[in-house]
C-alpha atoms as a PDB file:
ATOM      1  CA  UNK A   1      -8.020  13.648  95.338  1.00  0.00           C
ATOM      2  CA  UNK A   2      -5.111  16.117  95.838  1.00  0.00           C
ATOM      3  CA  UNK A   3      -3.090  17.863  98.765  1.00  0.00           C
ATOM      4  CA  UNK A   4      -4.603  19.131 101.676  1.00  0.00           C
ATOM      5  CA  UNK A   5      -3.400  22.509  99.926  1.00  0.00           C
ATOM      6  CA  UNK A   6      -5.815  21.481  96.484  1.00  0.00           C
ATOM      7  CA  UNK A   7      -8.456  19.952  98.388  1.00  0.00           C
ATOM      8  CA  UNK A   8      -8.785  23.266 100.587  1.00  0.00           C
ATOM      9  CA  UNK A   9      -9.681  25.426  97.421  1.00  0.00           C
ATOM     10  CA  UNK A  10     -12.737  23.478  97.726  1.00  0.00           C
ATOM     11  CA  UNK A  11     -13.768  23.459 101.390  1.00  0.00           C
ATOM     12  CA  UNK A  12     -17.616  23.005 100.891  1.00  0.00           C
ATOM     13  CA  UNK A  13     -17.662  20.661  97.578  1.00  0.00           C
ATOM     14  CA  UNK A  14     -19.729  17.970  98.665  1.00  0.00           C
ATOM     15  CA  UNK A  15     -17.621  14.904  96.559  1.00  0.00           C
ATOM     16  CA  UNK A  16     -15.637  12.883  98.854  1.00  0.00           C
ATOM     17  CA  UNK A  17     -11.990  13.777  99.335  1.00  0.00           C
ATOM     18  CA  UNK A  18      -9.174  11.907  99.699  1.00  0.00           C
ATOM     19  CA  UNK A  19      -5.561  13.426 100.388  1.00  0.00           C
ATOM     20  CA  UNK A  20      -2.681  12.688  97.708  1.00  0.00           C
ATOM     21  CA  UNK A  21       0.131  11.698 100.278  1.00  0.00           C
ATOM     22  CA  UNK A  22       0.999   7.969  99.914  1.00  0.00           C
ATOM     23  CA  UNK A  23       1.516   7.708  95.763  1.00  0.00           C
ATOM     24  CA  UNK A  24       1.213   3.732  96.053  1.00  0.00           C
ATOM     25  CA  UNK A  25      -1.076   3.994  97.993  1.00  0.00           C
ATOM     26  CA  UNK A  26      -2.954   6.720  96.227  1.00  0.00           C
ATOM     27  CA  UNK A  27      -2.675   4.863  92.787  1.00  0.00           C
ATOM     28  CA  UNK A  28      -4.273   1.306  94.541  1.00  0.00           C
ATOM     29  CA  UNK A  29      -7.289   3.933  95.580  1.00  0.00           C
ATOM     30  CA  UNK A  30      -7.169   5.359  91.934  1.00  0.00           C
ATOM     31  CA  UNK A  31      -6.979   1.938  90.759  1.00  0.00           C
ATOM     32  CA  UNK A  32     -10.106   0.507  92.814  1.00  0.00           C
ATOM     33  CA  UNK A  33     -12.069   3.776  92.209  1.00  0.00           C
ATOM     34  CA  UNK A  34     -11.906   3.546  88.548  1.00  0.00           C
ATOM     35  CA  UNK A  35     -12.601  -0.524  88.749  1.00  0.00           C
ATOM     36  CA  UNK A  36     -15.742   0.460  89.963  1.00  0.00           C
ATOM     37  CA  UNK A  37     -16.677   2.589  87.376  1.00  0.00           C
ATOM     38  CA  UNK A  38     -16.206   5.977  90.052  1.00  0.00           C
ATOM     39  CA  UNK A  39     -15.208   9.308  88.398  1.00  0.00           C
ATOM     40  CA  UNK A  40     -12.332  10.411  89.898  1.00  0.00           C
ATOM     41  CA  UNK A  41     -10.288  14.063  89.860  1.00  0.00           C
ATOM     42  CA  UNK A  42      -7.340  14.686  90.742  1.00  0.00           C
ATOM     43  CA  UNK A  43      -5.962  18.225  91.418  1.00  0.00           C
ATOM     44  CA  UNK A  44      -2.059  18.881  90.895  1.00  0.00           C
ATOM     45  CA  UNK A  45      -0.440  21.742  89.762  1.00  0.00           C
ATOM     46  CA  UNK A  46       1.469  22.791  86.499  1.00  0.00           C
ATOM     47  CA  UNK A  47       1.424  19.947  84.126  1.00  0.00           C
ATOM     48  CA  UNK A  48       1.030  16.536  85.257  1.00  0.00           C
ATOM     49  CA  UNK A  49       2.398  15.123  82.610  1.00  0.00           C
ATOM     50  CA  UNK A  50       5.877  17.159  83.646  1.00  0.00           C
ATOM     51  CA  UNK A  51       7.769  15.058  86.302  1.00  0.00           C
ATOM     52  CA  UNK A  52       4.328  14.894  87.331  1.00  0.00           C
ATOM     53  CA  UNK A  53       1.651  12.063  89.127  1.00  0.00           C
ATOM     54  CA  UNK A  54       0.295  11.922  85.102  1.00  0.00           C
ATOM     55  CA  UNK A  55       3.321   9.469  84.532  1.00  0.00           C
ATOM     56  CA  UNK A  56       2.641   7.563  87.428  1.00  0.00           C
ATOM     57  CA  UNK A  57      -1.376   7.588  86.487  1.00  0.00           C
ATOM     58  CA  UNK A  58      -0.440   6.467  83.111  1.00  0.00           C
ATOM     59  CA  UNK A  59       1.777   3.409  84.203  1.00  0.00           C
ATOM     60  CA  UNK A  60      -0.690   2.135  86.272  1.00  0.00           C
ATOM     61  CA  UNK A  61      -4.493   2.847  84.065  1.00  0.00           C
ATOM     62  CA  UNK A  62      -5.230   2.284  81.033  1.00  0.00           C
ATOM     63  CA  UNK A  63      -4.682   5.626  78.973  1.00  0.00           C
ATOM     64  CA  UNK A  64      -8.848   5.596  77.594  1.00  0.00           C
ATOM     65  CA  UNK A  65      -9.764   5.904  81.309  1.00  0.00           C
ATOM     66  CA  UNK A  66      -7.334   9.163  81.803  1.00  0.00           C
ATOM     67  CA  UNK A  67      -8.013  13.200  80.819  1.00  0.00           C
ATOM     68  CA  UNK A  68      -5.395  15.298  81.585  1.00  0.00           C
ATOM     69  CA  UNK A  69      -6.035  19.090  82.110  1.00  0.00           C
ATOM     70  CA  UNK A  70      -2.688  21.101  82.095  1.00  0.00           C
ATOM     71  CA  UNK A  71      -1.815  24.272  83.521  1.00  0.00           C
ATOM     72  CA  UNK A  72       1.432  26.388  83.209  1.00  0.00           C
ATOM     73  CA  UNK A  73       3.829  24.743  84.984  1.00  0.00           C
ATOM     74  CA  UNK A  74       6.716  26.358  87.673  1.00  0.00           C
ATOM     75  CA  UNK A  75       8.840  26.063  84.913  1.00  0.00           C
ATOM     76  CA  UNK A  76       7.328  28.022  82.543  1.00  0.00           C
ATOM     77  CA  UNK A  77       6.088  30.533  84.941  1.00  0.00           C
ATOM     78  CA  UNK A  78       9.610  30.830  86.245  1.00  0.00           C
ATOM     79  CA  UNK A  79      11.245  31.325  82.994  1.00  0.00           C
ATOM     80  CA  UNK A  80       8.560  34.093  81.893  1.00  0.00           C
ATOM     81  CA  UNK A  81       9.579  35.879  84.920  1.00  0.00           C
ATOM     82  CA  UNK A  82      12.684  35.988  84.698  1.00  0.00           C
ATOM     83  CA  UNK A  83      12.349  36.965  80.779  1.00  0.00           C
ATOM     84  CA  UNK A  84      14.997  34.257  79.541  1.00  0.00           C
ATOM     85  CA  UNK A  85      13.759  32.203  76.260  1.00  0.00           C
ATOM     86  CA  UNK A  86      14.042  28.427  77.831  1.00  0.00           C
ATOM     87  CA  UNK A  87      13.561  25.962  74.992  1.00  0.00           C
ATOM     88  CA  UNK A  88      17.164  25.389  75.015  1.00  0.00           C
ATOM     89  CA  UNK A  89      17.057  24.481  79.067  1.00  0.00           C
ATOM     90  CA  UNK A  90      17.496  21.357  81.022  1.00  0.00           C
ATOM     91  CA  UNK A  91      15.323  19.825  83.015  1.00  0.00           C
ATOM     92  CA  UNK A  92      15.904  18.161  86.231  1.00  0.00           C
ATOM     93  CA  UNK A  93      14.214  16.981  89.061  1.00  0.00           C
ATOM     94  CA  UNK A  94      15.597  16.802  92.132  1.00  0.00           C
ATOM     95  CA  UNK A  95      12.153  16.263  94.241  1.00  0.00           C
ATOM     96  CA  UNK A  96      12.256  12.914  95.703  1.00  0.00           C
ATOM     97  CA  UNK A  97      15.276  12.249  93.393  1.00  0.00           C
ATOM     98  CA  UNK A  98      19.176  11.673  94.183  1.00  0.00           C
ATOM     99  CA  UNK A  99      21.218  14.576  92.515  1.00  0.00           C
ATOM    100  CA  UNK A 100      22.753  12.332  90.356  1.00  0.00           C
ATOM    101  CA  UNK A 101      21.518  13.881  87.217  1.00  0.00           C
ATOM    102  CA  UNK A 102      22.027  17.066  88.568  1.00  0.00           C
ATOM    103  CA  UNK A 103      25.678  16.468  88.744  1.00  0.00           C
ATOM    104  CA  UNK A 104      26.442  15.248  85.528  1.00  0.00           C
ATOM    105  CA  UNK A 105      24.358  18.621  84.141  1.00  0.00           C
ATOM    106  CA  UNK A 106      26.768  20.817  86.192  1.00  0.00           C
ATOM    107  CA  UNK A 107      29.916  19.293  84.800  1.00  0.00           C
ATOM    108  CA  UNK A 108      28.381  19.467  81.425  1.00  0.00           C
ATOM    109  CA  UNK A 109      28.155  23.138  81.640  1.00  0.00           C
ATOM    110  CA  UNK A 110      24.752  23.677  80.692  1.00  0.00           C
ATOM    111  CA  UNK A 111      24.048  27.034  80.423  1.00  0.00           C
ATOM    112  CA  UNK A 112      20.283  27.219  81.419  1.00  0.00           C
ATOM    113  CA  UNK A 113      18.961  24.576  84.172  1.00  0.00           C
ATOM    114  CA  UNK A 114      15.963  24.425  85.654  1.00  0.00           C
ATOM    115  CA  UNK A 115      15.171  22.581  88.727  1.00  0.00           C
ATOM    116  CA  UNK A 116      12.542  21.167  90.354  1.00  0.00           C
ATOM    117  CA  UNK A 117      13.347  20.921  94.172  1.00  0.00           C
ATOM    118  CA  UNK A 118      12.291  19.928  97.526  1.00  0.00           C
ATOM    119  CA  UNK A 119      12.712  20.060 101.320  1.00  0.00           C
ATOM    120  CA  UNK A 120      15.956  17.823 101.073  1.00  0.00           C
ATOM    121  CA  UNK A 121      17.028  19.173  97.598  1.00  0.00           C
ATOM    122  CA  UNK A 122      16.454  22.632  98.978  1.00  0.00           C
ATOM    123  CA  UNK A 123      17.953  25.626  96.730  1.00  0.00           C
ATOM    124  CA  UNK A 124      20.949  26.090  99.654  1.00  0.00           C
ATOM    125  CA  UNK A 125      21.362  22.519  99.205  1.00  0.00           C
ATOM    126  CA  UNK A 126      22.221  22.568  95.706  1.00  0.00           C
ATOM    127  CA  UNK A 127      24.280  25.814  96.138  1.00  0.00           C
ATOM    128  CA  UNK A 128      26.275  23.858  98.464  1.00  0.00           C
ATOM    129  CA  UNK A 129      26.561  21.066  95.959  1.00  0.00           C
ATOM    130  CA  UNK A 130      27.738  23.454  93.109  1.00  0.00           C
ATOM    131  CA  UNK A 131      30.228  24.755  95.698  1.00  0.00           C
ATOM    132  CA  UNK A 132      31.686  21.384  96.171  1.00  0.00           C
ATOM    133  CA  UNK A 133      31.631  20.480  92.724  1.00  0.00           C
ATOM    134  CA  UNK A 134      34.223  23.367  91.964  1.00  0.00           C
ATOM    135  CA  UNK A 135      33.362  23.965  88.397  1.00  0.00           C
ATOM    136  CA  UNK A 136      34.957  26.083  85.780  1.00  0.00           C
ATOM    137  CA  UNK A 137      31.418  27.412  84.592  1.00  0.00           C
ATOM    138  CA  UNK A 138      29.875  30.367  86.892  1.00  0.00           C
ATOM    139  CA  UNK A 139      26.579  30.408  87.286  1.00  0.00           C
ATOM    140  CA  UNK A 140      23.977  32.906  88.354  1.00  0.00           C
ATOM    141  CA  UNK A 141      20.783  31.184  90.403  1.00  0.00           C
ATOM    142  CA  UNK A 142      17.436  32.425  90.664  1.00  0.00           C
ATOM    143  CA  UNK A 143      15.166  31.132  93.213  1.00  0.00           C
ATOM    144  CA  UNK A 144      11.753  31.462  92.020  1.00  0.00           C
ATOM    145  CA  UNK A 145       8.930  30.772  95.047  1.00  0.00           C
ATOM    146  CA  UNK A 146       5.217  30.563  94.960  1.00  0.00           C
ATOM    147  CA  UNK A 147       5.009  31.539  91.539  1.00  0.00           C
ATOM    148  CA  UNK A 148       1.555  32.721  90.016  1.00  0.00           C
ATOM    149  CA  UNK A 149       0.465  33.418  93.314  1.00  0.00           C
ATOM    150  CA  UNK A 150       0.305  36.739  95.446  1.00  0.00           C
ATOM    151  CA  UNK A 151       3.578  35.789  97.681  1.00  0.00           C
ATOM    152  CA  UNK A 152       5.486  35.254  94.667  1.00  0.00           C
ATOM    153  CA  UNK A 153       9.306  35.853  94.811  1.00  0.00           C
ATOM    154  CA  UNK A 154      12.188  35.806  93.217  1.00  0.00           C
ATOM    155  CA  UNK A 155      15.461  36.365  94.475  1.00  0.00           C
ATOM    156  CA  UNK A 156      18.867  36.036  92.281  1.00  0.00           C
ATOM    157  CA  UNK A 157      22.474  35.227  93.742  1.00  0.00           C
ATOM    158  CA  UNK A 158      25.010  36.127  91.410  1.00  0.00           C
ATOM    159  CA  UNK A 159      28.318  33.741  90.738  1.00  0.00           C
ATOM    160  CA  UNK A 160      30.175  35.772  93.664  1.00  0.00           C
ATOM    161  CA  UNK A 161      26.490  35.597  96.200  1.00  0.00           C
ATOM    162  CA  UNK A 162      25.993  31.937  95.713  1.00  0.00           C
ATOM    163  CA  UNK A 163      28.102  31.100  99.061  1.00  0.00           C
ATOM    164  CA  UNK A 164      25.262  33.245 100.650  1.00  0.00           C
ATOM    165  CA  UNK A 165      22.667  31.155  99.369  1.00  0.00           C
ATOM    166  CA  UNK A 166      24.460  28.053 100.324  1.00  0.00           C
ATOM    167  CA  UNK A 167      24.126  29.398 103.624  1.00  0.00           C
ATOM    168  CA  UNK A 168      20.415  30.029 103.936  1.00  0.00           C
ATOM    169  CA  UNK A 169      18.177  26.693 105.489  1.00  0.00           C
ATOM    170  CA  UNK A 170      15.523  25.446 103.748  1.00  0.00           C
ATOM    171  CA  UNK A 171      12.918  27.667 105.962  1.00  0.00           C
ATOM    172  CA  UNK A 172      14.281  30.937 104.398  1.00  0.00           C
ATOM    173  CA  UNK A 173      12.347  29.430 101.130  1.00  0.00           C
ATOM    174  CA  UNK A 174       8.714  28.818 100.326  1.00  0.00           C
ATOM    175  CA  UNK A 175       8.152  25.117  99.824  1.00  0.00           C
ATOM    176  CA  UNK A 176       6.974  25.446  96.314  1.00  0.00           C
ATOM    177  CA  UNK A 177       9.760  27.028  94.463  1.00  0.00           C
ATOM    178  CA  UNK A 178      12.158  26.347  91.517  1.00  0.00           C
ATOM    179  CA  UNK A 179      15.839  27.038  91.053  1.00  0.00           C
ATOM    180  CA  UNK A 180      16.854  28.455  87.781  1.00  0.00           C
END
């Protein structure tokens, strides 16, 4: 089980493949599979235990059943790129998520915030939130796409440049990328 992008690192593996694109209805198929005794894997990326389908996994099987096999997540990979320690940095999620959280971050001032985005939450998107927010704290943003792969990219928009970004659709960005 996995995305159509996953699956197709595996075009000729001969295990029957089902696409991860309907999570309730992907956890009632992980649910059956694994009530009939069927080993099942399923192929994410980064950590899935890091606003990951591990959470969702774990809320729904028993944890004996589950193995979880990490690998560097976006955030880590972003952060290493961009050379910036990140243990002090906040988290957020925006994928699939209201920017609720996101807010209340940005009026906090943190100083180092990683998030996790997606077609709606798009990097201009939250450029034009921060706009509208008018905050005393300036912030630089680094857009970090397909990290750990050969099209990676990173692109930075400076306090003064972030109007620019606000600008930008979502199809001047890869879909898997992370704003820093």
């Amino acid at each position: 089980m996995g995305s159509t992008r996953h699956l197709n690192y595996f075009p000729n593996h001969s295990a029957s493949k089902i696409i991860l694109n309907d999570l309730s209805k992907n956890i009632r198929e992980v649910q059956q599979l694994v009530g009939q005794n069927e080993s099942i894997i399923i192929l994410t990326s980064g950590d899935p235990l890091f606003f990951g389908f591990g959470r969702l996994l774990l809320a729904n099987l028993p944890g004996e059943k589950l193995r979880f096999h990490p690998h560097l997540s976006s955030i880590q990979l972003a952060f290493s790129r961009l050379k910036i320690p990140w243990q002090d940095a906040q988290f957020i999620s925006v994928h699939g998520r209201d920017v609720d959280e996101l807010i209340k971050v940005l009026q906090q001032g943190k100083e180092k915030i990683a998030i996790l985005t997606d077609k709606t939450n798009n990097p201009s998107a939250i450029a034009r939130l921060y706009l509208a927010l008018s905050l005393p704290a300036e912030y630089t943003f680094f857009v970090c796409e397909n990290l750990g792969s050969d099209a990676e990219k990173i692109t930075s928009f400076a306090s003064e440049e972030i109007e620019k970004l606000a600008n930008l659709s979502q199809v001047d960005f890869a879909s898997l990328n992370v704003l820093v």
